[in-house]
Protein backbone atom coordinates (compact mmCIF):
# COMPACT_ATOMS: atom_id res chain seq x y z
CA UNK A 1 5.21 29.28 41.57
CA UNK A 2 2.38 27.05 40.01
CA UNK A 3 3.42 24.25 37.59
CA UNK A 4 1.54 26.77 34.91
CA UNK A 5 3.99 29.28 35.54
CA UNK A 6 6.78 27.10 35.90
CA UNK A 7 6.63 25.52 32.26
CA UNK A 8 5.79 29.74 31.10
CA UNK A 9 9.30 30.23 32.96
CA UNK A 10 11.01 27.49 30.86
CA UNK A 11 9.47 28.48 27.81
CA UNK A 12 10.57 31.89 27.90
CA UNK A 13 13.81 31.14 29.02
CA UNK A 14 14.23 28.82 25.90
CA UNK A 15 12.65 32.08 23.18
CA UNK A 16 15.57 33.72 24.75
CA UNK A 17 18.12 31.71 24.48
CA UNK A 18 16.95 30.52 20.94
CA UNK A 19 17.35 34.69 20.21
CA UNK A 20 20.74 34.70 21.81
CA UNK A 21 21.91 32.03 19.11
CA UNK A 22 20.46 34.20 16.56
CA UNK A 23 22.00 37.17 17.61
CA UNK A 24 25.47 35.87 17.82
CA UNK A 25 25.46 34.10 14.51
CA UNK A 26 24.27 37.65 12.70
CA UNK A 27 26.46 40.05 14.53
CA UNK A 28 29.03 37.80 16.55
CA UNK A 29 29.71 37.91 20.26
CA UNK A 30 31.06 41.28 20.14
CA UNK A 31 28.10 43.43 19.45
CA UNK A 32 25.83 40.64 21.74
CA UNK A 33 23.72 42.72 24.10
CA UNK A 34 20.69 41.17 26.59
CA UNK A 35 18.60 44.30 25.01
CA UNK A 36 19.18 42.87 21.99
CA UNK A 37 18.09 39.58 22.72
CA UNK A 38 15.24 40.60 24.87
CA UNK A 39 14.56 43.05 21.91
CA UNK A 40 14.64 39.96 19.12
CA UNK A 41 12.56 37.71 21.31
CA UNK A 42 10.20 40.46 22.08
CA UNK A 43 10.21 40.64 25.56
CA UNK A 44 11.22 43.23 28.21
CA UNK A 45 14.78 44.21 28.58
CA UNK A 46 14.78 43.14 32.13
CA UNK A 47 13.36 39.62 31.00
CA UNK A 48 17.41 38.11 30.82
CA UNK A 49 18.74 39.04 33.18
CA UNK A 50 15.49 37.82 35.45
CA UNK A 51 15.57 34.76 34.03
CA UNK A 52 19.34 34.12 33.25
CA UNK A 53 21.21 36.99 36.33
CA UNK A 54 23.46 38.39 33.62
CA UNK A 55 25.25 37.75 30.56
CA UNK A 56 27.45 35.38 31.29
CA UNK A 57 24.42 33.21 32.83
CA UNK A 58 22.87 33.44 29.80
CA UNK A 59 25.94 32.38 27.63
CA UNK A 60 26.36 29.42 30.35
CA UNK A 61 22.97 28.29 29.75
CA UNK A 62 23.20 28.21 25.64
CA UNK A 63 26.74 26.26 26.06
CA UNK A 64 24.93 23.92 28.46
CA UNK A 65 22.40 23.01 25.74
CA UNK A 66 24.84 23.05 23.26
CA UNK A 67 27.53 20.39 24.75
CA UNK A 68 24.27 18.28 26.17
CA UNK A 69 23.32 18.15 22.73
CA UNK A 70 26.66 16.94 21.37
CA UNK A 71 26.35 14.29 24.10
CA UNK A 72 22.99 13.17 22.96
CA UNK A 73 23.82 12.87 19.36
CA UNK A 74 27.28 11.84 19.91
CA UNK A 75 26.45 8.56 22.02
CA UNK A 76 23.07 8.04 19.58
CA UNK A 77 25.95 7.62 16.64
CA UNK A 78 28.16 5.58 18.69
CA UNK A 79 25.78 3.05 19.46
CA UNK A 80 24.30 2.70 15.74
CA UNK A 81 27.95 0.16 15.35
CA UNK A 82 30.29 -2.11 17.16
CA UNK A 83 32.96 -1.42 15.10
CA UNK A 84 34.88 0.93 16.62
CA UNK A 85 36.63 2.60 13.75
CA UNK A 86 33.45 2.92 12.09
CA UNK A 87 31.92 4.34 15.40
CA UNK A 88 34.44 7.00 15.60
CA UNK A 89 33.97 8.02 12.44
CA UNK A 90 29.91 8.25 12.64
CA UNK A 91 30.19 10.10 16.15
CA UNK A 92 32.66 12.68 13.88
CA UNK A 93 29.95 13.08 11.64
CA UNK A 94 27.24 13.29 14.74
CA UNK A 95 30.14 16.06 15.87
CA UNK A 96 30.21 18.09 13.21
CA UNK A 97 26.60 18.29 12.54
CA UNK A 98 26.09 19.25 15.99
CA UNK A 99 28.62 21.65 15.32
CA UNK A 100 27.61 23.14 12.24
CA UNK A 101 23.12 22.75 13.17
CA UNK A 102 24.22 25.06 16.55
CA UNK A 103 27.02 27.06 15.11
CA UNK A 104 26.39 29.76 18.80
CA UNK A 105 26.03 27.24 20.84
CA UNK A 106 29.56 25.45 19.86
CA UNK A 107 31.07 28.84 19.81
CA UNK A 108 30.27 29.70 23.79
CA UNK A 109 30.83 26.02 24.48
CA UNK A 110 34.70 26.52 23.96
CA UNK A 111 34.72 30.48 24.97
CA UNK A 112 35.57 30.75 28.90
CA UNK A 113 36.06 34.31 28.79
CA UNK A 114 31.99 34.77 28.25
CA UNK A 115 31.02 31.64 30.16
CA UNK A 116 31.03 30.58 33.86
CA UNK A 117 33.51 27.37 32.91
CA UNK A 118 32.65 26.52 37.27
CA UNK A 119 29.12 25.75 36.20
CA UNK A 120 28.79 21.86 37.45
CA UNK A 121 26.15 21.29 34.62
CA UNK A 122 28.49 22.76 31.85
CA UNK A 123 31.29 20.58 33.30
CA UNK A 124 28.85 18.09 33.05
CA UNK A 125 28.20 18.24 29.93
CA UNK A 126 31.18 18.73 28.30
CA UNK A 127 32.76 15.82 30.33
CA UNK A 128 30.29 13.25 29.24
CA UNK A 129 30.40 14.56 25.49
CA UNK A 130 33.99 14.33 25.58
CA UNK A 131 33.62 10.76 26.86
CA UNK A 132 31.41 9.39 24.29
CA UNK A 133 34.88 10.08 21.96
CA UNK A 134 37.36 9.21 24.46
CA UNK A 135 35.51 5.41 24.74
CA UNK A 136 35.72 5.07 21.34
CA UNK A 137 39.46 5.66 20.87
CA UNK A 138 39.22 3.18 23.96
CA UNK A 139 38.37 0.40 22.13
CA UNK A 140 40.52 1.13 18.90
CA UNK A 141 43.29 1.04 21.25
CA UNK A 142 41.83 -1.93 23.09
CA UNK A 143 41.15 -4.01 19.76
CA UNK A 144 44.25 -2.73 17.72
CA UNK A 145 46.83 -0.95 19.33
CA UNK A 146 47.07 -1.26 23.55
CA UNK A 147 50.23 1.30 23.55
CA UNK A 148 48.11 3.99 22.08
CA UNK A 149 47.98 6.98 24.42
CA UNK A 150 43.99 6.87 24.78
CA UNK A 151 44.05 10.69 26.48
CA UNK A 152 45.84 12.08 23.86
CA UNK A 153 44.44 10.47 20.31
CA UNK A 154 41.28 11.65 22.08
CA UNK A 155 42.06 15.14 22.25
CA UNK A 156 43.51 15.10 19.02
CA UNK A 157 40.04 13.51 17.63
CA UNK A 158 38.47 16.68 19.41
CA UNK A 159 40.11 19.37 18.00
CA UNK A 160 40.24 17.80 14.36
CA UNK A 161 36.49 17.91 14.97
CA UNK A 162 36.12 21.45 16.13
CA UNK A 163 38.50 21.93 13.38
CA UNK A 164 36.21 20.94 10.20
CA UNK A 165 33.55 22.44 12.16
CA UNK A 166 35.18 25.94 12.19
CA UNK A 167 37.06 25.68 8.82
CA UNK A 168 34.26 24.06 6.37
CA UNK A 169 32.37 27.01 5.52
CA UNK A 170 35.56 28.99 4.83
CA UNK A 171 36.83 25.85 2.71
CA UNK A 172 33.79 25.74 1.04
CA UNK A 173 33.91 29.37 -0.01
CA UNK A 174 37.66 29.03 -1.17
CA UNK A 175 36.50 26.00 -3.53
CA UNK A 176 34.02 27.97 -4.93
CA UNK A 177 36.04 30.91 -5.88
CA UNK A 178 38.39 28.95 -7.36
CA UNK A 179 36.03 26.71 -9.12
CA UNK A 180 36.89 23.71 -7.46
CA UNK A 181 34.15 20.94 -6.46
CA UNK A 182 34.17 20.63 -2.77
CA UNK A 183 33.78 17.89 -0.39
CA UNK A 184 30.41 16.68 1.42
CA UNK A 185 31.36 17.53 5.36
CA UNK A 186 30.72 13.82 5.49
CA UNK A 187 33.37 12.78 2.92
CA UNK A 188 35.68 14.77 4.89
CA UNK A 189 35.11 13.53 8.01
CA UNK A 190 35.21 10.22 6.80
CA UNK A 191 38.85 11.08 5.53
CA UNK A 192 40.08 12.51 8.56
CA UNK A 193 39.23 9.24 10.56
CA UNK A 194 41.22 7.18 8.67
CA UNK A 195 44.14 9.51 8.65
CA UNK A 196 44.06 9.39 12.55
CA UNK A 197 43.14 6.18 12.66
CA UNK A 198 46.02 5.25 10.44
CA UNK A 199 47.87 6.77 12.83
CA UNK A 200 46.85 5.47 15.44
CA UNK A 201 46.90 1.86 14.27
CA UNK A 202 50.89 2.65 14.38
CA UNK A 203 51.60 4.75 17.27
CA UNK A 204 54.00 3.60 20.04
CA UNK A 205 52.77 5.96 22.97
């Protein structure tokens, strides 16, 4: 294969998995199809499953760009501060946007039943993303509170994350049938840190 072809390769692969997103965001997971993709990035229907082997190669490679992504911009956040209660709270914020820019991508990320969770790039991935956050609890526990349980507060950062990310748009729709104003996703992420980190601060294990 000539370098020509080569970058064609990665280029296609990329219109299809940027037609994958699209598809699962408009119709969900359940009526996702590789004709449909191939069909929305105007290719042949054999084109994914040349390029990708099947479905679940295909959903592997989106949740490998997804969770490399939320490694990227996680650790970019982290290191805009030494502080580390501020830095948790900007590599929330880095989270969430991640979460809510690539709303398919974070969706297959956390779905093993559709991915191939063996993949050592995904657990790749994922690992390092997940360690941008655990450092940072590191050093809370480190600078404030040394019997924190480091393993745990991190986990609990993660799915209070995934949380907001999965919740906000349904929050924002109940505030606007009721006619309340509703929070910036950055005001609320900013108020979720320091209710953890309150907590934190005073945890004995």
């Amino acid at each position: 294969m000539t370098p020509a072809t080569e970058t064609e390769a990665a280029d296609l692969r990329q219109v299809l998995q940027e037609a994958t997103a699209e598809v699962i965001v408009e119709r969900g997971l359940g009526a996702f199809s590789l004709r449909e993709v191939a069909r929305r990035a105007g290719v042949s229907h054999a084109a994914p499953g040349y390029h990708f082997g099947d479905m679940e190669g295909l959903l592997t490679a989106l949740a490998i760009e997804g969770l490399d992504t939320l490694h990227r911009q996680t650790a970019a956040a982290a290191a805009m501060t030494t502080d580390p209660i501020e830095r948790l709270r900007l590599i929330g914020v880095a989270y969430v946007q991640v979460g809510m820019n690539f709303p398919a991508h974070m969706e297959v990320a956390f779905r093993p039943d559709v991915v191939d969770g063996d993949h050592p790039s995904l657990q790749t991935c994922g690992t390092s993303a997940f360690g941008v956050l655990e450092d940072a609890v590191r050093d809370i526990a480190e600078t404030h509170n040394p019997k924190l349980d480091v393993r745990k507060a991190s986990h609990l950062c993660w799915s209070a994350m995934q949380g907001l990310v999965e919740l906000h748009p349904k929050l924002t729709r109940l505030d606007e049938m009721s006619g309340v104003p509703g929070s910036s996703i950055d005001d609320l992420v900013s108020s979720f840190t320091s209710l953890l980190v309150t907590g934190f601060l005073h945890a004995d294990d």
